[in-house]
Protein backbone atom coordinates (compact mmCIF):
# COMPACT_ATOMS: atom_id res chain seq x y z
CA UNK A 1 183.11 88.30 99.98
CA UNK A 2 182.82 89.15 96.38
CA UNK A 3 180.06 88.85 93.91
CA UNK A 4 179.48 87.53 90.52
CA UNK A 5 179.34 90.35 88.47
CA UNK A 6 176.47 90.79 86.73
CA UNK A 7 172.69 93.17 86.49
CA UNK A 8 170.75 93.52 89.50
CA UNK A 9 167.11 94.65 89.25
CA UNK A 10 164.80 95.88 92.34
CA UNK A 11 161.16 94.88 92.19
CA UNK A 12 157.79 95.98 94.14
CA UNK A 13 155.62 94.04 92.33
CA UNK A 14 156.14 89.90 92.62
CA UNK A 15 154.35 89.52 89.35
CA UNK A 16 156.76 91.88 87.78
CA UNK A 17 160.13 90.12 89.20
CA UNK A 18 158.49 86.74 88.01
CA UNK A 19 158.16 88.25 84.51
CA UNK A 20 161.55 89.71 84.74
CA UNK A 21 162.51 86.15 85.23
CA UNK A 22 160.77 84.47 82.65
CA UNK A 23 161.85 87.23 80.16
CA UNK A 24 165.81 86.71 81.30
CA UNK A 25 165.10 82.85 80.84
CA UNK A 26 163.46 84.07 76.78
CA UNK A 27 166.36 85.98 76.38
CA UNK A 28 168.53 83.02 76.94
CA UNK A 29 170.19 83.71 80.95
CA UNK A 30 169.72 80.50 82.60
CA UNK A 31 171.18 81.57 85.89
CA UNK A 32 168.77 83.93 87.65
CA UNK A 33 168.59 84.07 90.99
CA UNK A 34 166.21 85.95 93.43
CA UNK A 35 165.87 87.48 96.85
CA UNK A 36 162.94 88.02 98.04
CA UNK A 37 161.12 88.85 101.56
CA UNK A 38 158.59 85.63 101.14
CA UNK A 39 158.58 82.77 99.18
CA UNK A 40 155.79 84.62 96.57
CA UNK A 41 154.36 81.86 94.02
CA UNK A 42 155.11 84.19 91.01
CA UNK A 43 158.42 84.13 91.19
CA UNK A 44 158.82 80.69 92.42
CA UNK A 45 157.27 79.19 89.44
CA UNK A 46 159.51 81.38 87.45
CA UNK A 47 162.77 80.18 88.54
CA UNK A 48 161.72 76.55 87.40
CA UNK A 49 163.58 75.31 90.12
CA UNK A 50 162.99 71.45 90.70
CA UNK A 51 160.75 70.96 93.90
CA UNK A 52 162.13 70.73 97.31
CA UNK A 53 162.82 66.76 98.41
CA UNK A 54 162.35 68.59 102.23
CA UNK A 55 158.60 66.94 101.80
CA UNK A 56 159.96 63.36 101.43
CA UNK A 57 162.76 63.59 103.44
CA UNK A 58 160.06 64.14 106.76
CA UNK A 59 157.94 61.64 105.08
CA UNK A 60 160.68 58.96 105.45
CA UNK A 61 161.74 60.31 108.43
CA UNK A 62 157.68 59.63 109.95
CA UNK A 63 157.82 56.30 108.46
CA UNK A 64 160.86 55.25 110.55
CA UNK A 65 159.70 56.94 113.41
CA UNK A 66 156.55 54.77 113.33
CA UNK A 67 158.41 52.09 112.74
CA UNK A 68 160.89 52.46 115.60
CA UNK A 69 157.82 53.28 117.57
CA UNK A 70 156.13 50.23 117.13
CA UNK A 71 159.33 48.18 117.71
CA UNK A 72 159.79 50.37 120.77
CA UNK A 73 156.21 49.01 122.14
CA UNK A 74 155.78 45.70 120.63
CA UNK A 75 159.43 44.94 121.66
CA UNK A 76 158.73 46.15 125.32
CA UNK A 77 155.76 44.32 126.13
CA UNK A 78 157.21 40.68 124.50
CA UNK A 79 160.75 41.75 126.48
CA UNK A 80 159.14 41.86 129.53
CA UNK A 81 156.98 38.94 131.10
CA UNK A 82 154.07 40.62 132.41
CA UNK A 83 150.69 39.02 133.90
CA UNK A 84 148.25 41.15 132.16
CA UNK A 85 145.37 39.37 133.57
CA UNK A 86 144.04 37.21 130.23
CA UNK A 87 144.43 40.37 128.01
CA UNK A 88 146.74 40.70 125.24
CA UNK A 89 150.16 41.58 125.82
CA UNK A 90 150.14 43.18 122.18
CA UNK A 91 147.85 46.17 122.90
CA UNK A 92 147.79 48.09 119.66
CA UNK A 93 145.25 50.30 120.59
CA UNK A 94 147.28 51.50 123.91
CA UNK A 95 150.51 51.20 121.71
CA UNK A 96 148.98 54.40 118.73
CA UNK A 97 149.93 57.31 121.31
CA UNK A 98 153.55 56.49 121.41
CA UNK A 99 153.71 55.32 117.71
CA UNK A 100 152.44 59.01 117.19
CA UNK A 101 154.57 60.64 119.42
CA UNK A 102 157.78 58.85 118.04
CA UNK A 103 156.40 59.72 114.59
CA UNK A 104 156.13 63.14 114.89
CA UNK A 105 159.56 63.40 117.24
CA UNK A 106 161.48 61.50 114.13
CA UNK A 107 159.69 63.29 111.35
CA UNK A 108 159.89 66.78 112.85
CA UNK A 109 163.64 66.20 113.61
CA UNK A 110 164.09 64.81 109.52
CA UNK A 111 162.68 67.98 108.21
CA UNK A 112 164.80 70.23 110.79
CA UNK A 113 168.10 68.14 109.85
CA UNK A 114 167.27 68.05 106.05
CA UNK A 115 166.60 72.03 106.08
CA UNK A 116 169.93 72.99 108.15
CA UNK A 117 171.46 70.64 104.78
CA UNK A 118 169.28 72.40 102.00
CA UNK A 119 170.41 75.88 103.34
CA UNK A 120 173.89 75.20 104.02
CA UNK A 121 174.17 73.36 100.40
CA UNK A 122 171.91 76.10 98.53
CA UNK A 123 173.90 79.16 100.39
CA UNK A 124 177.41 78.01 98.95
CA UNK A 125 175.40 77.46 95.37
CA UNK A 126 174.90 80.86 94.59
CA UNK A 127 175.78 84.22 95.93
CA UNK A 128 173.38 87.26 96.02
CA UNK A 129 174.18 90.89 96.11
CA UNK A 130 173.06 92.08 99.29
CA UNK A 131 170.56 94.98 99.89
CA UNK A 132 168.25 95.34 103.17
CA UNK A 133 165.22 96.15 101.09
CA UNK A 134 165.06 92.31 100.17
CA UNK A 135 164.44 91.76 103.71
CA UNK A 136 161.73 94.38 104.02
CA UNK A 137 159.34 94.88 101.21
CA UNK A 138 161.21 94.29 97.73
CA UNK A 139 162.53 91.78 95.24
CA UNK A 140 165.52 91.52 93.88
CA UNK A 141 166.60 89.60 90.53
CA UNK A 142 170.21 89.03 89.71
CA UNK A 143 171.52 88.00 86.67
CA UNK A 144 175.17 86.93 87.06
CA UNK A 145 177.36 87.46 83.62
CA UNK A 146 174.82 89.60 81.96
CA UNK A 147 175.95 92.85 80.25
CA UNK A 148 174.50 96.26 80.06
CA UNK A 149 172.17 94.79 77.18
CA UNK A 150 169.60 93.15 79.88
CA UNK A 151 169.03 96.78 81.69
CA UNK A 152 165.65 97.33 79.08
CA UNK A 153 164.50 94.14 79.79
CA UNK A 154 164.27 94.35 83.15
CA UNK A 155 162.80 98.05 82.99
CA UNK A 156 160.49 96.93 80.47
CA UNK A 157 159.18 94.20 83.00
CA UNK A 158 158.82 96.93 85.77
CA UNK A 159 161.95 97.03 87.55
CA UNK A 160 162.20 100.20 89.80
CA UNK A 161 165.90 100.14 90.15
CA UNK A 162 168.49 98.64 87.52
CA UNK A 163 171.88 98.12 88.26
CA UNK A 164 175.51 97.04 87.34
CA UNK A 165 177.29 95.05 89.78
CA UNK A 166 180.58 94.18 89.83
């Protein structure tokens, strides 16, 4: 598949590629996009990209899955007339370990279901050039629809590797 054309810069150095990006985002290029080996802080808070809703999206997902739990064990013991032997047939603390276990089943399966959706969503977004090093040990910063005129910004920020791509 094709790329955007635009510059492509190779970093070492995360503090480098995030100052590559805040100097691209000075100089007025609000698309910059990065690829990068691990999700380094640096760069991260350079992209000023909105923070994941991942977090709250296993949050609800917990809170229905405690919910359902407790339905599940409240509803089961009131569904089903058992002599308990003058005890009460509303046991919360015998109920907690599958209200946890439902909890953490619903929750876990929230966050796996809402990351499959954030990466098939975010992949479509925005192409990268590809290069193995991004996998490895380096950064790379892409500016899609910048000109030649970006190449001394991004060598002035420490890029070891400036290119055109079209």
């Amino acid at each position: 598949m094709r790329h955007e054309p635009g510059v492509l810069a190779v970093f070492k150095d995360p503090s480098d590629a995030g100052r590559a990006v805040r100097a691209a985002h000075a100089a007025g290029q609000r698309d910059v996009r990065a690829a990068m080996p691990a999700p380094f802080p640096e760069v991260l808070e350079a992209m000023e990209r909105p923070p994941s809703i991942i977090g709250a999206l296993t949050l609800i997902g917990a809170m229905v899955g405690a919910s359902l739990g407790f339905w599940l064990t409240v509803g089961t013991a009131l569904a089903l007339p058992m002599s308990v032997g003058g005890k009460q047939v509303v046991s919360l603390p015998a109920f907690m370990m599958i209200i946890f276990e439902v909890t953490v089943l619903v929750g876990g399966f929230s966050n796996f279901v809402g990351m499959l959706i954030g990466a098939f969503i975010g992949r479509r977004k925005s192409r990268m050039p590809e290069d193995p090093r991004f996998l490895r040990d380096r950064i790379g910063v892409f500016l899609p629809g910048a000109s030649g005129s970006m190449h001394a910004l991004l060598r002035t920020a420490g890029a070891e590797e400036v290119r055109d791509v079209s």
